[in-house]
C-alpha atoms as a PDB file:
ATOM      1  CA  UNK A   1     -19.496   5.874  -5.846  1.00  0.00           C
ATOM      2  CA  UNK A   2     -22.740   5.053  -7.953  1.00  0.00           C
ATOM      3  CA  UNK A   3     -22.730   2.073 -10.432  1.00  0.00           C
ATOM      4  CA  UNK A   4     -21.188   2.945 -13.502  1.00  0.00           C
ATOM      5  CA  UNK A   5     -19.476   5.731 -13.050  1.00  0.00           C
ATOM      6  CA  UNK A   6     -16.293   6.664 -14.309  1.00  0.00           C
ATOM      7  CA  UNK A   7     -13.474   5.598 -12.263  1.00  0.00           C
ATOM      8  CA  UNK A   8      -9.928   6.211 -12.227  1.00  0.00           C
ATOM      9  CA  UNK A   9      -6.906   4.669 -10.411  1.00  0.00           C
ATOM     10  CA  UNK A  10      -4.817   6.520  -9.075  1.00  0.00           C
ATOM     11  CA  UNK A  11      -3.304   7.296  -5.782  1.00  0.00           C
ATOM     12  CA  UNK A  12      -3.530  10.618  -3.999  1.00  0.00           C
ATOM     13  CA  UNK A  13      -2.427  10.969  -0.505  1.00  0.00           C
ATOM     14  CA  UNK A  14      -5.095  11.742   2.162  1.00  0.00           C
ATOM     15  CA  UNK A  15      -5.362  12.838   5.792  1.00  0.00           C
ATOM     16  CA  UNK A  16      -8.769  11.861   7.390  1.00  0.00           C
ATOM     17  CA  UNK A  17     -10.650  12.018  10.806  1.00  0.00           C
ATOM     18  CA  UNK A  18     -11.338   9.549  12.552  1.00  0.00           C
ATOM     19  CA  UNK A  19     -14.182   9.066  15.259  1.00  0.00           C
ATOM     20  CA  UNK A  20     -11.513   8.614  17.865  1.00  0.00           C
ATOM     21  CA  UNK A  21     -10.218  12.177  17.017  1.00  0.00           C
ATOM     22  CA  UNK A  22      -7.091  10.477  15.612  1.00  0.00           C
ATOM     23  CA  UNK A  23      -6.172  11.906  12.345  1.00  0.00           C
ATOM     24  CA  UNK A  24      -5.078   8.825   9.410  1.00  0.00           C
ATOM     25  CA  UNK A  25      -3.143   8.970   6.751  1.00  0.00           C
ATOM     26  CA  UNK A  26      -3.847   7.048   3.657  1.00  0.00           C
ATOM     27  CA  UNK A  27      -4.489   7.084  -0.149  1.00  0.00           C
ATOM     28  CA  UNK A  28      -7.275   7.016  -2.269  1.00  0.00           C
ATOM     29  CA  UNK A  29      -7.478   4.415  -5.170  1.00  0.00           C
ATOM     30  CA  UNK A  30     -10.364   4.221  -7.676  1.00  0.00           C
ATOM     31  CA  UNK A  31     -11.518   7.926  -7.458  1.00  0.00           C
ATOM     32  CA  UNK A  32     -14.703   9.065  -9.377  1.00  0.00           C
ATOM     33  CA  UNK A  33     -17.094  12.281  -8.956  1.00  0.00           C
ATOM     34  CA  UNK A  34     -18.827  11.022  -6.098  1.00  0.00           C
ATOM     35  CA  UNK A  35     -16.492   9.437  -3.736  1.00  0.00           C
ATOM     36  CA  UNK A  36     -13.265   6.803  -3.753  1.00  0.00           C
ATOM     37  CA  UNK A  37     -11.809   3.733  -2.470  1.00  0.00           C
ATOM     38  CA  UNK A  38      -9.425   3.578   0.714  1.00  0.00           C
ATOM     39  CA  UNK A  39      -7.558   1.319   2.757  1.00  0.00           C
ATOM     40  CA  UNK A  40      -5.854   2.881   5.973  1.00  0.00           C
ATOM     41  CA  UNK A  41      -4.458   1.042   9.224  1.00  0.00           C
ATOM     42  CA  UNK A  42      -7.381   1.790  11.405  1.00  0.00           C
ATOM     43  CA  UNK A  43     -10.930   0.355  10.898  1.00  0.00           C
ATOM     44  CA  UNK A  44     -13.774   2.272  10.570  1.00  0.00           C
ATOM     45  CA  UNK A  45     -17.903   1.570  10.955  1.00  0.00           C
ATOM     46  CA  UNK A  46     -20.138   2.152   8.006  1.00  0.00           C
ATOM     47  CA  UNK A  47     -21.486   5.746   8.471  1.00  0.00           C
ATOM     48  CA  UNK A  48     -18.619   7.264  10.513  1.00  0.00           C
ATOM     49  CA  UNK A  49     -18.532  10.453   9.061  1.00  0.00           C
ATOM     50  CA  UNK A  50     -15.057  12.111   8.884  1.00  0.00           C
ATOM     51  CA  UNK A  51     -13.540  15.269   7.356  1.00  0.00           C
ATOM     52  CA  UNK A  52     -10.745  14.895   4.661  1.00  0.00           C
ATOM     53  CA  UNK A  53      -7.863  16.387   3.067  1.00  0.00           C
ATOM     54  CA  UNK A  54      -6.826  14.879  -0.603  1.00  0.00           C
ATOM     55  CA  UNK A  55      -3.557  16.067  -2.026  1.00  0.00           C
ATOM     56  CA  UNK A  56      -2.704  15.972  -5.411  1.00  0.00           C
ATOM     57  CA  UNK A  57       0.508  17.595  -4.793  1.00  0.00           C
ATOM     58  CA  UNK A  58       2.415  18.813  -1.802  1.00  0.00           C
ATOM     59  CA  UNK A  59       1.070  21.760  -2.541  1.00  0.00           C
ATOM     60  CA  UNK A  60      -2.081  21.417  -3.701  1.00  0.00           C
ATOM     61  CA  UNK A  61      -5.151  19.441  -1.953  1.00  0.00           C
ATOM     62  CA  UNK A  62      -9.004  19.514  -1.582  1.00  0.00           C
ATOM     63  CA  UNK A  63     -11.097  19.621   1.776  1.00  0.00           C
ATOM     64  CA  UNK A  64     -14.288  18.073   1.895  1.00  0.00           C
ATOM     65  CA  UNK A  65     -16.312  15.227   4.090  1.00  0.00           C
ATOM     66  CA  UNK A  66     -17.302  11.963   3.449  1.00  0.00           C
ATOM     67  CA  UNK A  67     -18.686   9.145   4.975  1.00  0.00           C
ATOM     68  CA  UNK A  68     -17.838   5.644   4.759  1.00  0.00           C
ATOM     69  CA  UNK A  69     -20.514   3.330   3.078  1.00  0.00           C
ATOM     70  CA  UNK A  70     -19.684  -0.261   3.964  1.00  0.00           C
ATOM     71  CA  UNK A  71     -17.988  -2.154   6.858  1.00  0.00           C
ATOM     72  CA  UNK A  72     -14.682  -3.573   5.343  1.00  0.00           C
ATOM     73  CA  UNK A  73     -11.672  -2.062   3.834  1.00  0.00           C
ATOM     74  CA  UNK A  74     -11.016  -1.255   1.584  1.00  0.00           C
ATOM     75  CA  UNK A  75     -13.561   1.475   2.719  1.00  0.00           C
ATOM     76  CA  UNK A  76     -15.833   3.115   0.163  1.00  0.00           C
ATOM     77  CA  UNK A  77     -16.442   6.745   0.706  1.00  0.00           C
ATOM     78  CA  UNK A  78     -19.210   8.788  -0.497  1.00  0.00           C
ATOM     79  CA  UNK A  79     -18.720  12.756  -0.998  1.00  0.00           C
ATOM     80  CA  UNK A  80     -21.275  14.520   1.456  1.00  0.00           C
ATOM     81  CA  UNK A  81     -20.240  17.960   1.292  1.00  0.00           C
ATOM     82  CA  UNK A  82     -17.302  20.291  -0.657  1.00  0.00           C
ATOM     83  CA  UNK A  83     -17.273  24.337  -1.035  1.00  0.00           C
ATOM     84  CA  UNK A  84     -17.788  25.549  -4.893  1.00  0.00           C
ATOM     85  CA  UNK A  85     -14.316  25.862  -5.208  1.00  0.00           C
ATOM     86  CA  UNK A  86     -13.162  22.268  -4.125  1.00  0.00           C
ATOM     87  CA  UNK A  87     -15.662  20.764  -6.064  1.00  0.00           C
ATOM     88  CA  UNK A  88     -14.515  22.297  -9.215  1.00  0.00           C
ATOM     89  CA  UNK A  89     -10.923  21.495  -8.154  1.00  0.00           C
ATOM     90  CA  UNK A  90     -12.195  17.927  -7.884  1.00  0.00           C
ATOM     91  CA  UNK A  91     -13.889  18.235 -11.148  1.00  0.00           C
ATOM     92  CA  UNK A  92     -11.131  19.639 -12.755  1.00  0.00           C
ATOM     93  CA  UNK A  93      -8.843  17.027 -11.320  1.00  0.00           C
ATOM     94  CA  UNK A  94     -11.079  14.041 -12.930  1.00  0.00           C
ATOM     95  CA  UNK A  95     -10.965  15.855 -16.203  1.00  0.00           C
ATOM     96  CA  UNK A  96      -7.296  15.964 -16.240  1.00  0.00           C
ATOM     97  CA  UNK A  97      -7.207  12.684 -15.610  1.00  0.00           C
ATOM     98  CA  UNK A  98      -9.831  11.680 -18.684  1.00  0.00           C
ATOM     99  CA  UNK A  99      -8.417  13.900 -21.194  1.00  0.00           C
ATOM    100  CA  UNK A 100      -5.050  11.954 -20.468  1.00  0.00           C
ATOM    101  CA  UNK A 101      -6.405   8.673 -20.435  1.00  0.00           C
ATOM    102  CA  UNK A 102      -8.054   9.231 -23.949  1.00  0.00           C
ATOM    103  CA  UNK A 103      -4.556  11.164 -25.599  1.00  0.00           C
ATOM    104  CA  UNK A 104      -3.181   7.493 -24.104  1.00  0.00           C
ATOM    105  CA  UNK A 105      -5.937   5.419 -25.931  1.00  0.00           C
ATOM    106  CA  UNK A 106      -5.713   7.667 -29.059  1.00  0.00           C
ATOM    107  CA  UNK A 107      -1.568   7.396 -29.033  1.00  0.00           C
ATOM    108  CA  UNK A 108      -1.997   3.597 -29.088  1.00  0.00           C
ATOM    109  CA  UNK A 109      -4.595   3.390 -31.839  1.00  0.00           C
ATOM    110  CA  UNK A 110      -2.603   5.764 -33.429  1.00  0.00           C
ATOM    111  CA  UNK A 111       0.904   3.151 -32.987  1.00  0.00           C
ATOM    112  CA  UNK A 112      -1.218  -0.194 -33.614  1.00  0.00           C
ATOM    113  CA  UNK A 113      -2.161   1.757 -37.189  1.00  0.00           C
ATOM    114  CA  UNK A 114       0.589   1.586 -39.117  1.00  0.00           C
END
């Protein structure tokens, strides 16, 4: 993720590779447009490279790869490659979650108003 980018928090689940072949489960936290924030059970080096799958339902997930940028969890991951159609799934998942945090920040103005 690049300085100043908009982040949100909020936990997806997520399957990733790892080196070993071993396939870990965990959950993203601070997710922005070019990467996220994880903290599985097994360690990984900076620059293992690994493939992932991020659900947003049970139903309904992105593929794309990443690689992890630093050498402790919890393990920043950079975005390296994602067909058209998952990035725009992506995109249009951050969106979602924008337009919602603003109706939130415009409700409470709204309530600390009157």
């Amino acid at each position: 993720m690049t300085q100043g980018e908009r982040r949100f928090a909020i936990k997806w689940g997520l399957y990733a590779t790892h080196p070993s072949g071993e396939i870990v489960r965990g959950r993203t936290y601070h997710v922005g447009a070019t990467g996220f924030l994880f903290q599985p059970q097994t360690r990984y080096q900076q620059g293992d490279v690994m493939d992932i799958d991020i659900y947003f339902t049970p139903t309904q997930s992105v593929h794309c790869t990443g690689q992890i940028i630093n050498s402790k969890p919890p393990y920043q991951v950079r975005f390296l490659r994602f067909s058209p159609e998952n990035r725009a799934l992506w995109q249009e998942k951050l969106l979602d979650l924008l337009r919602a945090k603003k109706q939130k920040e415009e409700a409470e103005a709204a309530k600390n108003s009157l």
